[in-house]
PDB file of N, CA and C in Angstrom:
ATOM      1  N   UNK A   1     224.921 -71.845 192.204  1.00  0.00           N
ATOM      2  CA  UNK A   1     224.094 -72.531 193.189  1.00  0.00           C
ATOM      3  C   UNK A   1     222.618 -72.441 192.807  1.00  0.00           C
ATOM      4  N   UNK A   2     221.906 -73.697 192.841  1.00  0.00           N
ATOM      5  CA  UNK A   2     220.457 -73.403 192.524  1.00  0.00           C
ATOM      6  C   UNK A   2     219.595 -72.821 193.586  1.00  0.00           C
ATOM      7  N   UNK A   3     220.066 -72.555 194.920  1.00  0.00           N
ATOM      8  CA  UNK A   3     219.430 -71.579 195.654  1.00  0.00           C
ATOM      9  C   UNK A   3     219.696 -70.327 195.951  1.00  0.00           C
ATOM     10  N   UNK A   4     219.815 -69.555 194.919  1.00  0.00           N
ATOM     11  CA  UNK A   4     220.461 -68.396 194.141  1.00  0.00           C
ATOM     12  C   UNK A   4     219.183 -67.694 194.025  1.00  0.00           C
ATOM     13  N   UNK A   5     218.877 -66.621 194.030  1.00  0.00           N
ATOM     14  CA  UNK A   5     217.245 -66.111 193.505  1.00  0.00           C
ATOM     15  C   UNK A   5     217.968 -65.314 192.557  1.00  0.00           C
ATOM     16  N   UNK A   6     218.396 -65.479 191.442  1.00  0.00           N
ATOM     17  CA  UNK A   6     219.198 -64.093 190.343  1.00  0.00           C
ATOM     18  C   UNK A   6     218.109 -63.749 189.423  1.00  0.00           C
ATOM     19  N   UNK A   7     218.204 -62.707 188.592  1.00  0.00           N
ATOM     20  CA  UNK A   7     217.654 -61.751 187.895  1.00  0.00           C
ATOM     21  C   UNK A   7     217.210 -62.431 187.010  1.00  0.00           C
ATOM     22  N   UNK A   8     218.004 -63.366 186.190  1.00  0.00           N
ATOM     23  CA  UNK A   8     217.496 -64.513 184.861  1.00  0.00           C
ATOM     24  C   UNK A   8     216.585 -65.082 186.109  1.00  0.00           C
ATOM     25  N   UNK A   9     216.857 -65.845 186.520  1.00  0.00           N
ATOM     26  CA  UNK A   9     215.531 -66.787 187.534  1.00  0.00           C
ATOM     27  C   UNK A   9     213.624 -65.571 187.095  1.00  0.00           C
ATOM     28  N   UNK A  10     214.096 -65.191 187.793  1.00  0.00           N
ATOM     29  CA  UNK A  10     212.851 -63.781 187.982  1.00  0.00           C
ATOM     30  C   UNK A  10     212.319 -63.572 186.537  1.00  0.00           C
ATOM     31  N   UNK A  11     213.082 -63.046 185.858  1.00  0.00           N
ATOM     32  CA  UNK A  11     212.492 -63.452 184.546  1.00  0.00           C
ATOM     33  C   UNK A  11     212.211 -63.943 183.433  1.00  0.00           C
ATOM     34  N   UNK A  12     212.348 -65.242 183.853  1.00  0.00           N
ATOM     35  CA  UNK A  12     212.185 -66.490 183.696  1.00  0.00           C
ATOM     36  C   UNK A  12     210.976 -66.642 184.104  1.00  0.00           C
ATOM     37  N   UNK A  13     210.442 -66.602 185.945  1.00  0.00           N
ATOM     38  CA  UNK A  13     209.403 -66.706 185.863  1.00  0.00           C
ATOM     39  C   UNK A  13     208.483 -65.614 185.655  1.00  0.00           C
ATOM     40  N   UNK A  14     208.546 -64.747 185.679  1.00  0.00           N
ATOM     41  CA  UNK A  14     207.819 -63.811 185.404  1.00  0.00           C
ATOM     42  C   UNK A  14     206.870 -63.672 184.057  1.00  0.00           C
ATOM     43  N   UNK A  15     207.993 -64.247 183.181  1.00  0.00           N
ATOM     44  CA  UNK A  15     207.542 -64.377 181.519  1.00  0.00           C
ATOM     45  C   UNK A  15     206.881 -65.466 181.274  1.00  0.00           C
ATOM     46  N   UNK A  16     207.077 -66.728 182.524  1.00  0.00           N
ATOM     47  CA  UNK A  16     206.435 -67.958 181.856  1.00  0.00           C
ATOM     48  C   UNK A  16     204.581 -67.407 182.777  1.00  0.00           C
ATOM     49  N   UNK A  17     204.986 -66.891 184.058  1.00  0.00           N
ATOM     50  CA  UNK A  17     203.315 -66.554 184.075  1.00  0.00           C
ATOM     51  C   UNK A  17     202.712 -65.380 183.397  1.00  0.00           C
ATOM     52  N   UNK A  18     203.385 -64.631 182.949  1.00  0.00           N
ATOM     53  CA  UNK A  18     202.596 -63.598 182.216  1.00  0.00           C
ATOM     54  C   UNK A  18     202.352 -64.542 180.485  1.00  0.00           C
ATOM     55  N   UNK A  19     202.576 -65.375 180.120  1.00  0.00           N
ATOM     56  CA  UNK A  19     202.018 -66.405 178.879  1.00  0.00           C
ATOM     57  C   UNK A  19     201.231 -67.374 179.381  1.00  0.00           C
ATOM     58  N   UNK A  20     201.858 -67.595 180.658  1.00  0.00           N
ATOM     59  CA  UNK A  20     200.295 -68.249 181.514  1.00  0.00           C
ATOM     60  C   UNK A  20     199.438 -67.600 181.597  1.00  0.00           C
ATOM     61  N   UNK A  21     199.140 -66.507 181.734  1.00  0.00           N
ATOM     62  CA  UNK A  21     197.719 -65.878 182.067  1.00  0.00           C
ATOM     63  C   UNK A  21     197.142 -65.781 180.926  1.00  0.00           C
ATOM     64  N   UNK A  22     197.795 -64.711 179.396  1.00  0.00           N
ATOM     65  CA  UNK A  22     197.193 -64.989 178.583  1.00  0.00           C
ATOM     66  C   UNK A  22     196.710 -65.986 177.749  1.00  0.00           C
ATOM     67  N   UNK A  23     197.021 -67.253 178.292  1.00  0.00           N
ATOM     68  CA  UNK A  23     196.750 -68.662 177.895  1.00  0.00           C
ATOM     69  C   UNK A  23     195.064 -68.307 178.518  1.00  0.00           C
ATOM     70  N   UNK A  24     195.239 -68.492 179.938  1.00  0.00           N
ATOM     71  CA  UNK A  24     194.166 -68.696 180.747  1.00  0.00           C
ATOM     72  C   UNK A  24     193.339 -67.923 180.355  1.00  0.00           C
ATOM     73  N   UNK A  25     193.214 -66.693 179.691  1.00  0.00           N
ATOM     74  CA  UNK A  25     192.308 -65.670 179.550  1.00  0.00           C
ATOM     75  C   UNK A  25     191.177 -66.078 178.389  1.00  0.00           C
ATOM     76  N   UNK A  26     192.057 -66.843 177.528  1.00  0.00           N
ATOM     77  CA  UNK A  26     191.746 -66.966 176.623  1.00  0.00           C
ATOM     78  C   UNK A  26     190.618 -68.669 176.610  1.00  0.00           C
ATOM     79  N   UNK A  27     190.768 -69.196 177.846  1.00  0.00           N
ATOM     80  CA  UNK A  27     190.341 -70.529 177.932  1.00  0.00           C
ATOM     81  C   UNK A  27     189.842 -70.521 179.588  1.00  0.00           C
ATOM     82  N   UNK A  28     189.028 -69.833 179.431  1.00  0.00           N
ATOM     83  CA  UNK A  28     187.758 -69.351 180.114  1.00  0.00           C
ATOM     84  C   UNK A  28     186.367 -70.204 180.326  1.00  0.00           C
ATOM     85  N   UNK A  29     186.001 -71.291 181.196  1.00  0.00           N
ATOM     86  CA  UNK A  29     184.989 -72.012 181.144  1.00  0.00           C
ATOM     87  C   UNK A  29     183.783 -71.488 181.115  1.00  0.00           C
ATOM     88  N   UNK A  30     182.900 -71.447 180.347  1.00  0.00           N
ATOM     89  CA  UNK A  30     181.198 -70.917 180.435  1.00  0.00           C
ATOM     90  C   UNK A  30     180.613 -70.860 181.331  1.00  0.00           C
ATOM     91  N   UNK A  31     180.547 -69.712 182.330  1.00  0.00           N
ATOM     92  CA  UNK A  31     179.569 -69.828 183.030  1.00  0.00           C
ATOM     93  C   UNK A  31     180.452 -69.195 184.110  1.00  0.00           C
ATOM     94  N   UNK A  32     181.988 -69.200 184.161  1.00  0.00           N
ATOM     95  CA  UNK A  32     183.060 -69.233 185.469  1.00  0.00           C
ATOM     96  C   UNK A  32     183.672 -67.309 184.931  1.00  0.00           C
ATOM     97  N   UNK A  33     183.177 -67.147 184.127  1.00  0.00           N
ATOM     98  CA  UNK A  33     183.472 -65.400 183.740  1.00  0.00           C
ATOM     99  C   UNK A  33     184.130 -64.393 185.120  1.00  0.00           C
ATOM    100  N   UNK A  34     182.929 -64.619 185.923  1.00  0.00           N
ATOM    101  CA  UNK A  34     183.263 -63.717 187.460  1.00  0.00           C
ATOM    102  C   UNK A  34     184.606 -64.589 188.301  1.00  0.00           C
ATOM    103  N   UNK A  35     184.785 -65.523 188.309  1.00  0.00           N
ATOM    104  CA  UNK A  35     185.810 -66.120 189.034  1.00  0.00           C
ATOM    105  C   UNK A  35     187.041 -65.788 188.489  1.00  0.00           C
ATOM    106  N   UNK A  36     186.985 -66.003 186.827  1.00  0.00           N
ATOM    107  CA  UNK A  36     188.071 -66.184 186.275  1.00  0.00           C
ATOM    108  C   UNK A  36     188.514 -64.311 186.340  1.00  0.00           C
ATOM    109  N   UNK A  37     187.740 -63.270 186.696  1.00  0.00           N
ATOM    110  CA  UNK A  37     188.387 -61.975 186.466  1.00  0.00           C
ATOM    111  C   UNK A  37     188.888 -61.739 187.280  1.00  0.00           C
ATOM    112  N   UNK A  38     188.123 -62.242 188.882  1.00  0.00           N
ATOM    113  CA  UNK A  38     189.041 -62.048 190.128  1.00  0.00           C
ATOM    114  C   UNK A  38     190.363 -62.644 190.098  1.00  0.00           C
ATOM    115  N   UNK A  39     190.484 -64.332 189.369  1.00  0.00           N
ATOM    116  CA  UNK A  39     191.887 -64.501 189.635  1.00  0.00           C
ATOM    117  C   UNK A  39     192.536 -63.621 188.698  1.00  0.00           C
ATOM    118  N   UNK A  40     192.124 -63.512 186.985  1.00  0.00           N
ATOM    119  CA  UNK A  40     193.149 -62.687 186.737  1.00  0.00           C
ATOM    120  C   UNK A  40     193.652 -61.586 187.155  1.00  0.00           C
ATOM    121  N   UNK A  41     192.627 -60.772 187.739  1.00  0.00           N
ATOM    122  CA  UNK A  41     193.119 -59.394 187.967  1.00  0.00           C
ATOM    123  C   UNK A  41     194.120 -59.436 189.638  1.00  0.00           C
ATOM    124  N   UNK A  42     193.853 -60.671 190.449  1.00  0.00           N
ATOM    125  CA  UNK A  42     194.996 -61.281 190.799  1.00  0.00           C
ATOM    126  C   UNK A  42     196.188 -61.095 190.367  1.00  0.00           C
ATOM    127  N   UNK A  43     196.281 -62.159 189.497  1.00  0.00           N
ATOM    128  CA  UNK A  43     197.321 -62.818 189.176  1.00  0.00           C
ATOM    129  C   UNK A  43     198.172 -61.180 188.584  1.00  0.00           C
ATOM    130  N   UNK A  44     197.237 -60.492 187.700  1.00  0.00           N
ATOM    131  CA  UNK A  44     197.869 -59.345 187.386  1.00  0.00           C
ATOM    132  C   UNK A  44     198.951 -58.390 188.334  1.00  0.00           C
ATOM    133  N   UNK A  45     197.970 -58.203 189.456  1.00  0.00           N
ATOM    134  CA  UNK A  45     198.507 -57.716 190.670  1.00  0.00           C
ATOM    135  C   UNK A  45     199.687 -57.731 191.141  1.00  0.00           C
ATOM    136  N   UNK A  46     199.751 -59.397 191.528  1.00  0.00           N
ATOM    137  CA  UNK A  46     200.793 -59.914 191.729  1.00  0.00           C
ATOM    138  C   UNK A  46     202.167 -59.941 191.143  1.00  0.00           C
ATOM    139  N   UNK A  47     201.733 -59.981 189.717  1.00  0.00           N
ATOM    140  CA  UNK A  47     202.836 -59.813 188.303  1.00  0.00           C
ATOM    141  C   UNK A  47     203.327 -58.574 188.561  1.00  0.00           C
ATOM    142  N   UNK A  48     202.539 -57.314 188.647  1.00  0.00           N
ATOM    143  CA  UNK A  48     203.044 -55.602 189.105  1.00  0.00           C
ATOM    144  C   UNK A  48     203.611 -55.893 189.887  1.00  0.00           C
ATOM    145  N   UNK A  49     203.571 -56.793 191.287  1.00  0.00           N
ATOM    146  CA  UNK A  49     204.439 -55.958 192.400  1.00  0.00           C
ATOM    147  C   UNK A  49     205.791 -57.038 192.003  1.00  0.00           C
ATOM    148  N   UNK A  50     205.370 -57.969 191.407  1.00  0.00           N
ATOM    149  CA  UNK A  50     207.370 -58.711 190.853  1.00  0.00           C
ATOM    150  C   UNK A  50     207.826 -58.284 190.446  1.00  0.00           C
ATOM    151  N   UNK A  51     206.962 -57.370 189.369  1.00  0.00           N
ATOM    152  CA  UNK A  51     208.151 -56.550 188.286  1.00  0.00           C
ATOM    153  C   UNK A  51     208.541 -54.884 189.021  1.00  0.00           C
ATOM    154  N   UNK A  52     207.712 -55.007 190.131  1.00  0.00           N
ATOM    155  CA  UNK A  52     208.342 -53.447 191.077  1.00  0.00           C
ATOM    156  C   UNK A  52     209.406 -53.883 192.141  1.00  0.00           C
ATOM    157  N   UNK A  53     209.249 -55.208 192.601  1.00  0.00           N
ATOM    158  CA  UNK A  53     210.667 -55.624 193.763  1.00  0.00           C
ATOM    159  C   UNK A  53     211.352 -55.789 192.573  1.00  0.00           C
ATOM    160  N   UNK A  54     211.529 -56.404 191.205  1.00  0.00           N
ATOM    161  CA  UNK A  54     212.447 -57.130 190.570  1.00  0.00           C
ATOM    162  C   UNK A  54     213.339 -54.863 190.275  1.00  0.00           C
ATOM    163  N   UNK A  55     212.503 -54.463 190.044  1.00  0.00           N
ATOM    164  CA  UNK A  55     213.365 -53.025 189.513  1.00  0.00           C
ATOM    165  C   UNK A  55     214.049 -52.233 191.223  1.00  0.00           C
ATOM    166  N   UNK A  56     213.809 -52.666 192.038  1.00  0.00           N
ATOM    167  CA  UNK A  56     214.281 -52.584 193.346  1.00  0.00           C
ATOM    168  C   UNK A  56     215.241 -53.282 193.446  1.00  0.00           C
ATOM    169  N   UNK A  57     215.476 -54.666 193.507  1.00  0.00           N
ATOM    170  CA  UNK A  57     216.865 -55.518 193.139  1.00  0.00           C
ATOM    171  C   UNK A  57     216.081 -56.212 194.557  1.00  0.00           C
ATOM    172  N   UNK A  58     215.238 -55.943 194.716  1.00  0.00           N
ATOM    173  CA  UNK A  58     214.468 -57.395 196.101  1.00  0.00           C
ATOM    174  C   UNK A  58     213.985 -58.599 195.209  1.00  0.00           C
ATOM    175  N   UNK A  59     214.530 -59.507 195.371  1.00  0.00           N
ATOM    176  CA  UNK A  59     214.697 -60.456 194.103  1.00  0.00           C
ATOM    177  C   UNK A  59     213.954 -61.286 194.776  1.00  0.00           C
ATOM    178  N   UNK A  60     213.683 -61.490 196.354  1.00  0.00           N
ATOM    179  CA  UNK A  60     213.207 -62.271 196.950  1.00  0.00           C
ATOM    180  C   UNK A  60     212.251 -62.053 197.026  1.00  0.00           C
ATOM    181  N   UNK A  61     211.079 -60.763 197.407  1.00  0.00           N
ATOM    182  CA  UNK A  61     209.826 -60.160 197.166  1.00  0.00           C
ATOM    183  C   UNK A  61     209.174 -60.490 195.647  1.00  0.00           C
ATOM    184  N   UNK A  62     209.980 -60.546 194.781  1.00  0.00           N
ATOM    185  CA  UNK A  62     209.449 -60.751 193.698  1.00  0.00           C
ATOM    186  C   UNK A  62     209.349 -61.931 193.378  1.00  0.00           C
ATOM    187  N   UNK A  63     210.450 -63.004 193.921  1.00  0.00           N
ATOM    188  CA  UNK A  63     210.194 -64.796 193.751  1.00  0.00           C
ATOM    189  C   UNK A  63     208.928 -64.822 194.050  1.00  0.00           C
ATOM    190  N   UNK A  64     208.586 -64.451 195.390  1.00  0.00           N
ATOM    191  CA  UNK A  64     207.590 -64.671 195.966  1.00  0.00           C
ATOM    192  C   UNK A  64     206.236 -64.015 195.674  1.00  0.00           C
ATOM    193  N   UNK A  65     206.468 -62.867 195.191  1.00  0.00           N
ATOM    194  CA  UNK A  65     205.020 -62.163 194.456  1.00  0.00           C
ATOM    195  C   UNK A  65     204.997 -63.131 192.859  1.00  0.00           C
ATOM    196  N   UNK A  66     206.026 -63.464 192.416  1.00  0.00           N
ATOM    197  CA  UNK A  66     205.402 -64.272 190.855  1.00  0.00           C
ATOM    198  C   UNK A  66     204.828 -65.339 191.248  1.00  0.00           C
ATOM    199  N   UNK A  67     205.735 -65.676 191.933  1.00  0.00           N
ATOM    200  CA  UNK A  67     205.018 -67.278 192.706  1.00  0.00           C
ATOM    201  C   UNK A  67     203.468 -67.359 192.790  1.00  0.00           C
ATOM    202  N   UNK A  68     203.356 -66.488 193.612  1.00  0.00           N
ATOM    203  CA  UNK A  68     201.538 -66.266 194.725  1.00  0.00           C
ATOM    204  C   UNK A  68     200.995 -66.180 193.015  1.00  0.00           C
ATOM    205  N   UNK A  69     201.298 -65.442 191.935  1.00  0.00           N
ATOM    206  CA  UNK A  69     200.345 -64.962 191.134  1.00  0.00           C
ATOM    207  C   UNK A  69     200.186 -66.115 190.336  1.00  0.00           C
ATOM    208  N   UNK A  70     201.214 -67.085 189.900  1.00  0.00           N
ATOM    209  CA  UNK A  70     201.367 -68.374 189.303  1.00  0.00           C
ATOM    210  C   UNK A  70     200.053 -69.197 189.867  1.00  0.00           C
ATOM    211  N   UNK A  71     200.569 -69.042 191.698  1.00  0.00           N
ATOM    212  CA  UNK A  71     199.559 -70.156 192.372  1.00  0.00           C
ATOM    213  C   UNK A  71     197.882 -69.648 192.210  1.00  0.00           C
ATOM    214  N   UNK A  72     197.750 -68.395 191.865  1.00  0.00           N
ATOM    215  CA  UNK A  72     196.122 -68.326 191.221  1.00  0.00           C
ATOM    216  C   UNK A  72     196.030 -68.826 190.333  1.00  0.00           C
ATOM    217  N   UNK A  73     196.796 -68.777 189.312  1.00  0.00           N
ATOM    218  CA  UNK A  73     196.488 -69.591 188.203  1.00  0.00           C
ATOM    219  C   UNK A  73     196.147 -70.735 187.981  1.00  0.00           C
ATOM    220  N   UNK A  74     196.932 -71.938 189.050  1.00  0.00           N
ATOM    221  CA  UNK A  74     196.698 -73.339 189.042  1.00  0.00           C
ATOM    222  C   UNK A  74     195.977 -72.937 189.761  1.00  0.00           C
ATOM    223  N   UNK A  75     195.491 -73.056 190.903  1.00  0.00           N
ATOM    224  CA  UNK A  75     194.123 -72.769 192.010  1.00  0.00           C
ATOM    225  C   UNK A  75     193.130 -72.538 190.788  1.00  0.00           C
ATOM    226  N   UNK A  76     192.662 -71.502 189.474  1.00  0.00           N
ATOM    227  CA  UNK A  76     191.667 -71.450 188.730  1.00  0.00           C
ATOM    228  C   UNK A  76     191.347 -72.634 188.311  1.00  0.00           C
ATOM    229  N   UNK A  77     192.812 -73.173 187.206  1.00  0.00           N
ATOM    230  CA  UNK A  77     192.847 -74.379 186.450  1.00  0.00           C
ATOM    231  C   UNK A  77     192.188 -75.877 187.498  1.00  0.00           C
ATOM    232  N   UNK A  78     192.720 -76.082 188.678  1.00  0.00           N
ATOM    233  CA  UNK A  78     192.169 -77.098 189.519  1.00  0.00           C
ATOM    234  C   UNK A  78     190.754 -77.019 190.059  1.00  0.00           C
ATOM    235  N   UNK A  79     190.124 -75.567 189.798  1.00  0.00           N
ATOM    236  CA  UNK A  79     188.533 -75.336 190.397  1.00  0.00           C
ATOM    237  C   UNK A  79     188.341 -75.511 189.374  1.00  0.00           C
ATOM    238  N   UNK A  80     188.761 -75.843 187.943  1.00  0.00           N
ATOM    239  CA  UNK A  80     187.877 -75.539 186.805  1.00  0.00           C
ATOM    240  C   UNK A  80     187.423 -74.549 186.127  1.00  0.00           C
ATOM    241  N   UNK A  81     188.163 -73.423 186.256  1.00  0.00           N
ATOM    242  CA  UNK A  81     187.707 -72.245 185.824  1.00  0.00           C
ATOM    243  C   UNK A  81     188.099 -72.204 184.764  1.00  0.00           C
ATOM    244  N   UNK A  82     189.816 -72.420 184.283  1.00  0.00           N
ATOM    245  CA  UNK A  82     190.229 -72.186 182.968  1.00  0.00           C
ATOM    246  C   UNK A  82     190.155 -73.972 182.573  1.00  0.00           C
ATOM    247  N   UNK A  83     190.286 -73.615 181.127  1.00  0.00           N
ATOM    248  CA  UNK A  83     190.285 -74.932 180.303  1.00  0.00           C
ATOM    249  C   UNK A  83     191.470 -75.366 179.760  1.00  0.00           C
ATOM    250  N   UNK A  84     192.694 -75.466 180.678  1.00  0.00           N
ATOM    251  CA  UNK A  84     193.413 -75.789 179.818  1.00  0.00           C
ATOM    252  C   UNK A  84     194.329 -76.702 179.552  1.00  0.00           C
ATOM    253  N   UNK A  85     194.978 -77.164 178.932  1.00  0.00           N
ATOM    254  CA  UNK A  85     195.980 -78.323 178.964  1.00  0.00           C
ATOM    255  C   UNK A  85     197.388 -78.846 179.334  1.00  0.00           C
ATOM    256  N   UNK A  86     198.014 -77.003 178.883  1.00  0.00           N
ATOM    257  CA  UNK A  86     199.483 -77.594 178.742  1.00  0.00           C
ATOM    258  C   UNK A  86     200.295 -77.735 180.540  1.00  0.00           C
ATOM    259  N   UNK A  87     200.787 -78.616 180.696  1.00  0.00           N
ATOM    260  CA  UNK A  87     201.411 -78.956 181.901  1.00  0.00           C
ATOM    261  C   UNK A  87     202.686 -78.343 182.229  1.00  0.00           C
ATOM    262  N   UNK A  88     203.014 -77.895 181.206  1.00  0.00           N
ATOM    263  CA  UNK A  88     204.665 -76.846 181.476  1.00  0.00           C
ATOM    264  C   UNK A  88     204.070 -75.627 182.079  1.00  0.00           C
ATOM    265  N   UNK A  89     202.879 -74.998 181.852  1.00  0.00           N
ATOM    266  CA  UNK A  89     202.624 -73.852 182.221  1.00  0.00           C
ATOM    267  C   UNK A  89     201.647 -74.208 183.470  1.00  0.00           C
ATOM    268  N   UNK A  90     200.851 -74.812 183.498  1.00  0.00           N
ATOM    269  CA  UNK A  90     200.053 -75.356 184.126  1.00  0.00           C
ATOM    270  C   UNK A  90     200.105 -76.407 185.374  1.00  0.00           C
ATOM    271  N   UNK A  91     199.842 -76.323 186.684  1.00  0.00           N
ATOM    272  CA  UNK A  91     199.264 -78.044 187.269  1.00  0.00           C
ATOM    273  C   UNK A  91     198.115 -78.390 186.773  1.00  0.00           C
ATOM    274  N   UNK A  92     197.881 -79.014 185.761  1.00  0.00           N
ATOM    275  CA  UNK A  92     196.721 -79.957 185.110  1.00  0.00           C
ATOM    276  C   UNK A  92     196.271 -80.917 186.111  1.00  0.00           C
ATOM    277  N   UNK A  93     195.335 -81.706 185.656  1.00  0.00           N
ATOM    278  CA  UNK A  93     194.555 -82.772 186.614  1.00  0.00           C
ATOM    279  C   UNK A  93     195.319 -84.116 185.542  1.00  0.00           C
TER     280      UNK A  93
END
């Protein structure tokens, strides 16, 4: 069933935002330095407490903590903070 929250799901996403971030880190707009540390260290945050429900077996705490940390990421990318392109990892403009 695709409304299943299982363990592959989780890290699945987990791995595609933790290559999202270091994408984003790396494509950093001039001038947006202070914005872009709050979301990462966000997004970081968020990534810890998925991978602490995911070792709990709360699979649902952790959908939802990768999620929130994902959604800083596009929230940066749509203010313009990061520079970046790819749309698999990304909501681009």
């Amino acid at each position: 069933m695709e409304n299943i929250i299982t363990l592959e799901k989780i890290e699945k996403y987990i791995e595609l935002t933790s290559d999202a971030l270091k994408e984003a880190r790396k494509k950093i707009i001039k001038g947006k330095e202070n914005y872009a540390k709050e979301i990462t260290d966000m997004v970081s945050n968020y990534l810890s407490d998925a991978e602490h429900f995911k070792k709990k077996n709360d699979f649902v705490n952790a959908f939802a903590a990768v999620n929130y940390a994902h959604g800083w990421l596009d929230s940066g990318v749509r203010l313009d903070i990061f520079d970046v392109k790819d749309g698999k990892m990304f909501t681009v403009k």
